[in-house]
N, C-alpha and C. Protein backbone atom coordinates (compact mmCIF):
# COMPACT_ATOMS: atom_id res chain seq x y z
N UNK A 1 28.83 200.05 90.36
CA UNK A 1 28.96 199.00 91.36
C UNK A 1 27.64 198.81 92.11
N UNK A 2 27.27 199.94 92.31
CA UNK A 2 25.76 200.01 92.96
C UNK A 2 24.60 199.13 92.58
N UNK A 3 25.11 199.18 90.72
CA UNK A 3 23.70 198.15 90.26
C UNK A 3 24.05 196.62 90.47
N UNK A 4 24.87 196.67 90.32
CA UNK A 4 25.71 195.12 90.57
C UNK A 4 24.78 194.83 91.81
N UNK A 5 25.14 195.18 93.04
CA UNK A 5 25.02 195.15 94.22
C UNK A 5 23.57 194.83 94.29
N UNK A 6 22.60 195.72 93.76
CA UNK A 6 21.30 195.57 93.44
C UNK A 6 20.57 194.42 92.82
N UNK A 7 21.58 194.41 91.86
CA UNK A 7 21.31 193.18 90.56
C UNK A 7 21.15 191.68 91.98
N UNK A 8 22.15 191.32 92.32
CA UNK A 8 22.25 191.21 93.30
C UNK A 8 21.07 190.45 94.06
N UNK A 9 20.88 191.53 94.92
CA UNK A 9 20.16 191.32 96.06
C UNK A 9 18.88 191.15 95.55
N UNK A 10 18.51 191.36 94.45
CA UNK A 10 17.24 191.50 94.02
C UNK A 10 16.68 189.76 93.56
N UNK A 11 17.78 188.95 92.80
CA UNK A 11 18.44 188.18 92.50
C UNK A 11 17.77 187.02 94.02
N UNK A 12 19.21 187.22 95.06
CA UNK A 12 18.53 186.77 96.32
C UNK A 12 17.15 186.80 96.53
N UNK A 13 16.63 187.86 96.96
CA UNK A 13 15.10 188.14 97.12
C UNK A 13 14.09 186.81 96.58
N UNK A 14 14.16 186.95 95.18
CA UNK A 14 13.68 186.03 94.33
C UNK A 14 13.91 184.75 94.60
N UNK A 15 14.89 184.16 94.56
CA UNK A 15 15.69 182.89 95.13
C UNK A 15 14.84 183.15 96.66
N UNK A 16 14.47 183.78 97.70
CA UNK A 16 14.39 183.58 98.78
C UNK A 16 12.80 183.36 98.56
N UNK A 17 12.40 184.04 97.79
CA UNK A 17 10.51 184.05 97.73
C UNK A 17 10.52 182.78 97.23
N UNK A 18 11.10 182.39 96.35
CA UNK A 18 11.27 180.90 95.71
C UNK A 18 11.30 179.32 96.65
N UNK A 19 12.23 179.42 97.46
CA UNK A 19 12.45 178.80 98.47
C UNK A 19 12.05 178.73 99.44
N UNK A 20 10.73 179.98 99.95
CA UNK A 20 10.07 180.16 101.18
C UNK A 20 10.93 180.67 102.48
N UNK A 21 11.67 181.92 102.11
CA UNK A 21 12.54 182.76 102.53
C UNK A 21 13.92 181.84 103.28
N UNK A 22 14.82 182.37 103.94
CA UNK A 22 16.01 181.96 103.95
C UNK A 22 16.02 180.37 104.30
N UNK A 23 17.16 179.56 103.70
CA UNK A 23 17.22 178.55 104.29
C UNK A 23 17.53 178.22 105.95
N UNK A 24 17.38 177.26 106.35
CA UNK A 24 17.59 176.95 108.05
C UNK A 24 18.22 176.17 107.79
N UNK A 25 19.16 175.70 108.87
CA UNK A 25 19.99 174.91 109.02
C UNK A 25 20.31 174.47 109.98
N UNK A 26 20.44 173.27 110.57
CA UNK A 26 20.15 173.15 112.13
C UNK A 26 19.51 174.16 112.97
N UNK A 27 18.64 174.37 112.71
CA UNK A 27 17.18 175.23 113.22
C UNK A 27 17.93 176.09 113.92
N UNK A 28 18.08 177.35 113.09
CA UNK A 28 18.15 178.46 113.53
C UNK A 28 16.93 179.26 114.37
N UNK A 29 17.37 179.89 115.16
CA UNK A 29 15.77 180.72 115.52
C UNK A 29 15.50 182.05 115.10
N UNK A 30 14.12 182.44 115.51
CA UNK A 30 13.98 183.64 114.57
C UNK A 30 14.54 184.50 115.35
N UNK A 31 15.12 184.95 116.48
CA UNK A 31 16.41 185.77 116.59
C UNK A 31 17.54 186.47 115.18
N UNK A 32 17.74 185.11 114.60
CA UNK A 32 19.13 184.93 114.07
C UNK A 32 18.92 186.17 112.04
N UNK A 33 17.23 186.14 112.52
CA UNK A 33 16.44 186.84 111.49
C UNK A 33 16.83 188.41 110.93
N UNK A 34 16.93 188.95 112.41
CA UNK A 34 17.05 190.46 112.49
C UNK A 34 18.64 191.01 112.39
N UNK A 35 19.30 189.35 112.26
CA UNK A 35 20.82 189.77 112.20
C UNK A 35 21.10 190.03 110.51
N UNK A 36 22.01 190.92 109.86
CA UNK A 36 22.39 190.43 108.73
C UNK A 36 23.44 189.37 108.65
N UNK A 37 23.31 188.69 107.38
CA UNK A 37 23.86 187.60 106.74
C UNK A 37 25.21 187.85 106.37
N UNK A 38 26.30 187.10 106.36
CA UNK A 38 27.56 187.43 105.83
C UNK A 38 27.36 188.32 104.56
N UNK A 39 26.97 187.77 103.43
CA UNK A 39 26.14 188.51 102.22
C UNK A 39 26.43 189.67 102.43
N UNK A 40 24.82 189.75 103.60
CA UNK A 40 24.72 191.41 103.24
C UNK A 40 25.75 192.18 104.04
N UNK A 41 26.21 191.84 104.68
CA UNK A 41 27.48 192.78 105.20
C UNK A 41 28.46 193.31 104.30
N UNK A 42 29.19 191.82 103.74
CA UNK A 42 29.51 191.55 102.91
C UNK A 42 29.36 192.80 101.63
N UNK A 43 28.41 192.76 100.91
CA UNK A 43 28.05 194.00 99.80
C UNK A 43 27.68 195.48 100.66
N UNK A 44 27.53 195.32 101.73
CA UNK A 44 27.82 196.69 102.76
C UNK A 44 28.69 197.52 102.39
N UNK A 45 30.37 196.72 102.67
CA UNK A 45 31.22 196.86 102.64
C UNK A 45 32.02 197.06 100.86
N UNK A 46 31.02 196.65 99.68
CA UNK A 46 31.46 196.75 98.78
C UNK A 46 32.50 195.35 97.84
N UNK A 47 32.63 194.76 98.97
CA UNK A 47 33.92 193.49 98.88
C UNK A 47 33.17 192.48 98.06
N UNK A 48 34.05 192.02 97.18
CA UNK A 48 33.26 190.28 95.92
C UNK A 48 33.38 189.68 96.91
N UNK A 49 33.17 188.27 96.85
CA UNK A 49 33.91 187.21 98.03
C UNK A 49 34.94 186.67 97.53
N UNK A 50 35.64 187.03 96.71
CA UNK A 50 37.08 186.88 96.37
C UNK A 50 37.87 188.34 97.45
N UNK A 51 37.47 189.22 97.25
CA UNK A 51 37.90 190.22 98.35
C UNK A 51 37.95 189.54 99.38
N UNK A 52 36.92 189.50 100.36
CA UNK A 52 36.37 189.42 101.54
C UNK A 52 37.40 187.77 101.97
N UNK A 53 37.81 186.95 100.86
CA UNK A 53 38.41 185.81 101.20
C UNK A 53 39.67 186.12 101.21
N UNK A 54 40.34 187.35 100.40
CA UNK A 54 41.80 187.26 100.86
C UNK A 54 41.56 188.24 101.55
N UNK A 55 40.89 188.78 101.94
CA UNK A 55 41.36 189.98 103.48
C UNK A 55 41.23 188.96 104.57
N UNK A 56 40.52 187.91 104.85
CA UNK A 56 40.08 186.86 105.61
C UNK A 56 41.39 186.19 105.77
N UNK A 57 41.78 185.64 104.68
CA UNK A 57 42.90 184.59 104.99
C UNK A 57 42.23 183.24 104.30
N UNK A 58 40.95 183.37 103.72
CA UNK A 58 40.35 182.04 103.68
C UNK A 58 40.23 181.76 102.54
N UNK A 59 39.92 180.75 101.53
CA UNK A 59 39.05 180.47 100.18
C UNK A 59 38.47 180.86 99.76
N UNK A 60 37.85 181.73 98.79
CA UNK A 60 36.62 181.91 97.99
C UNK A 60 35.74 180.54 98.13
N UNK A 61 36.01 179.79 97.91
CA UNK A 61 34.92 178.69 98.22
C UNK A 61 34.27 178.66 99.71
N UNK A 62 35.03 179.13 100.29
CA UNK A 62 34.63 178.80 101.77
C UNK A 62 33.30 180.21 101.78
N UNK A 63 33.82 181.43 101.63
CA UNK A 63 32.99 182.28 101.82
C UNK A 63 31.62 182.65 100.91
N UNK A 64 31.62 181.26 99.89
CA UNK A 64 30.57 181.12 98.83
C UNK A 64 29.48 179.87 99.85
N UNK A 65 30.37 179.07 100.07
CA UNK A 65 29.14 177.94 100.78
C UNK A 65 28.74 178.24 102.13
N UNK A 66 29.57 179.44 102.55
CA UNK A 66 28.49 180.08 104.23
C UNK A 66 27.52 180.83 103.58
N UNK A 67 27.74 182.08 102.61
CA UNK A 67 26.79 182.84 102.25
C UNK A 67 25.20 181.82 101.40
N UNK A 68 25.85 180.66 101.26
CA UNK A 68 24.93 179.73 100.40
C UNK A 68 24.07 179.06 101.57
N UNK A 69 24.70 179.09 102.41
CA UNK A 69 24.19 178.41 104.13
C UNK A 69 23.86 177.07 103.17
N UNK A 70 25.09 176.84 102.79
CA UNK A 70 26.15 175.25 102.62
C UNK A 70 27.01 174.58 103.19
N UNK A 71 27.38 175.04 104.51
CA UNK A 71 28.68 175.01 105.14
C UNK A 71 28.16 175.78 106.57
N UNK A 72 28.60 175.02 107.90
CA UNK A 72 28.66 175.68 108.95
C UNK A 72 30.52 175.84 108.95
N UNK A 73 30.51 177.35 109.46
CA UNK A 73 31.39 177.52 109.70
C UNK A 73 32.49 177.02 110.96
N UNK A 74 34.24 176.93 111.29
CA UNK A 74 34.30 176.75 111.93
C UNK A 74 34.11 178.49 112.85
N UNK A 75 34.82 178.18 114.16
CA UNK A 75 34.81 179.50 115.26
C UNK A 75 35.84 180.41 114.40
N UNK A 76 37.06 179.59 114.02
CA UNK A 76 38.31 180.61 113.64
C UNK A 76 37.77 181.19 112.27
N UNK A 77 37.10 180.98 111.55
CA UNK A 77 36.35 181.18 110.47
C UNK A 77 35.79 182.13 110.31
N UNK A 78 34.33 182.49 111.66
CA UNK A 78 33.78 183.46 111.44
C UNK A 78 34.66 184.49 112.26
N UNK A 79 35.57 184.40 112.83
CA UNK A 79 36.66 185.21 113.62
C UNK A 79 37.02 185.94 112.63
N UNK A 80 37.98 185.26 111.71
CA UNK A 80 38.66 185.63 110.57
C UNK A 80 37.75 186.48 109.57
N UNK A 81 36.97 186.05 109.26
CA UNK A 81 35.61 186.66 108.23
C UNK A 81 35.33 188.43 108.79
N UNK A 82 34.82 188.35 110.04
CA UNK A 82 33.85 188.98 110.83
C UNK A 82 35.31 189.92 111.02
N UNK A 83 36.53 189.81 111.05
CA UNK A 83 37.66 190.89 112.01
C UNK A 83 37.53 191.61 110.04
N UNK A 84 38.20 191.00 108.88
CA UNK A 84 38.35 191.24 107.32
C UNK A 84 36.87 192.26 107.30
N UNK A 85 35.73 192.02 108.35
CA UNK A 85 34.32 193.15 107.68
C UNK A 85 34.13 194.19 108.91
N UNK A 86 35.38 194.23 109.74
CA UNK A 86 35.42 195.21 110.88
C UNK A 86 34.01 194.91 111.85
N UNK A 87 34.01 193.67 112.11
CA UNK A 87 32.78 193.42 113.24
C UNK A 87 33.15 192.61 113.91
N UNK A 88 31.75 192.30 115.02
CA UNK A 88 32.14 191.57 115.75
C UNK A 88 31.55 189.78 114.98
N UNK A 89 32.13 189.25 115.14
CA UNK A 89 31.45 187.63 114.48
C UNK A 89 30.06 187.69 115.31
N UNK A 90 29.14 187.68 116.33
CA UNK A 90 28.00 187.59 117.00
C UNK A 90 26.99 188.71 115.85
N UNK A 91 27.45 189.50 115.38
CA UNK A 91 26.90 190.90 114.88
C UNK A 91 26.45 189.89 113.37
N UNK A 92 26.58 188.95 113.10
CA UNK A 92 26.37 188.18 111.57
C UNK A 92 24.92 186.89 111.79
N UNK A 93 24.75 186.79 111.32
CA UNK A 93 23.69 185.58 111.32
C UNK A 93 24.80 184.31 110.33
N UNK A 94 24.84 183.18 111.10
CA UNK A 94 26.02 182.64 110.46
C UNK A 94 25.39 181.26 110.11
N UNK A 95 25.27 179.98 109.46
CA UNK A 95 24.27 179.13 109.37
C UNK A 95 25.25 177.79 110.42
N UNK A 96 24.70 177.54 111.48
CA UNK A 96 24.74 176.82 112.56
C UNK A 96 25.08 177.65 114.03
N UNK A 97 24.56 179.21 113.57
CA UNK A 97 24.84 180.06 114.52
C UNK A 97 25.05 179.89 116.37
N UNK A 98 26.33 179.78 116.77
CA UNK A 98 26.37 179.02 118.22
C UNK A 98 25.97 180.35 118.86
N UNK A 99 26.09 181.68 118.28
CA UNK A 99 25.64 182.47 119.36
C UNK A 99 24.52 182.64 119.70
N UNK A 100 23.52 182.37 118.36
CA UNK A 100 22.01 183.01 118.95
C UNK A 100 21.16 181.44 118.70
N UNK A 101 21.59 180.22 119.31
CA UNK A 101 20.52 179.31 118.97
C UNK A 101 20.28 179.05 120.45
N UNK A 102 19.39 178.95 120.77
CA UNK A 102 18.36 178.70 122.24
C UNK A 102 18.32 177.19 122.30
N UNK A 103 18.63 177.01 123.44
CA UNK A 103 18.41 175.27 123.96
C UNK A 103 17.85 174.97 125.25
C-alpha cells in the first residue's frame, strides 16, 4: 500500500512541477501553503477517495474535484470530509479556503 501511496505522490509532485506548483483558486494565500491538502491527509490516513467518500456521506466525485482544486467546497462538505479524517475542517487547505483567505 505504501508504494501505491508513493506512486502517488510522486505522480502529484510532477503534475505540480509541471503546472508551476499547486493550483490557486480564488487566490488563496500563502498561509493556506503550510496547511496539508485533503489529498495528503487523505493518504495519511490510508483511505482511496472512494473510502474517505463513504465514511463522509458524500460522492467519490465530489472528493476527486476538491482534491483536483475543481470544485470549492460547500461548509457542510468540508465538515463532513474533515469529521470521516478525524480533524478539524480549518486543519486542511481546501480550494476557496474561507478560513485562511485575508481581505
Amino acid at each position: 500500500m505504501t508504494d501505491v501511496i508513493r506512486q502517488m505522490e510522486q505522480h502529484d509532485a510532477q503534475r505540480d512541477a509541471r503546472q508551476g506548483g499547486r493550483q490557486e483558486l480564488h487566490g488563496e494565500t500563502a498561509q493556506m501553503a503550510t496547511l496539508p491538502t485533503l489529498r495528503e491527509v487523505r493518504l495519511q490516513h490510508a483511505y482511496s477517495a472512494k473510502e474517505l467518500a463513504q465514511r463522509a456521506g458524500v460522492q467519490t466525485a465530489t472528493v476527486t474535484h476538491i482534491e483536483r482544486w475543481l470544485s470549492v467546497p460547500h461548509m457542510a462538505t468540508m465538515r463532513k470530509l474533515a469529521a470521516a479524517l478525524d480533524c478539524a475542517p480549518q486543519a486542511i487547505a481546501w480550494p476557496g479556503d474561507p478560513f485562511h483567505i485575508s481581505g
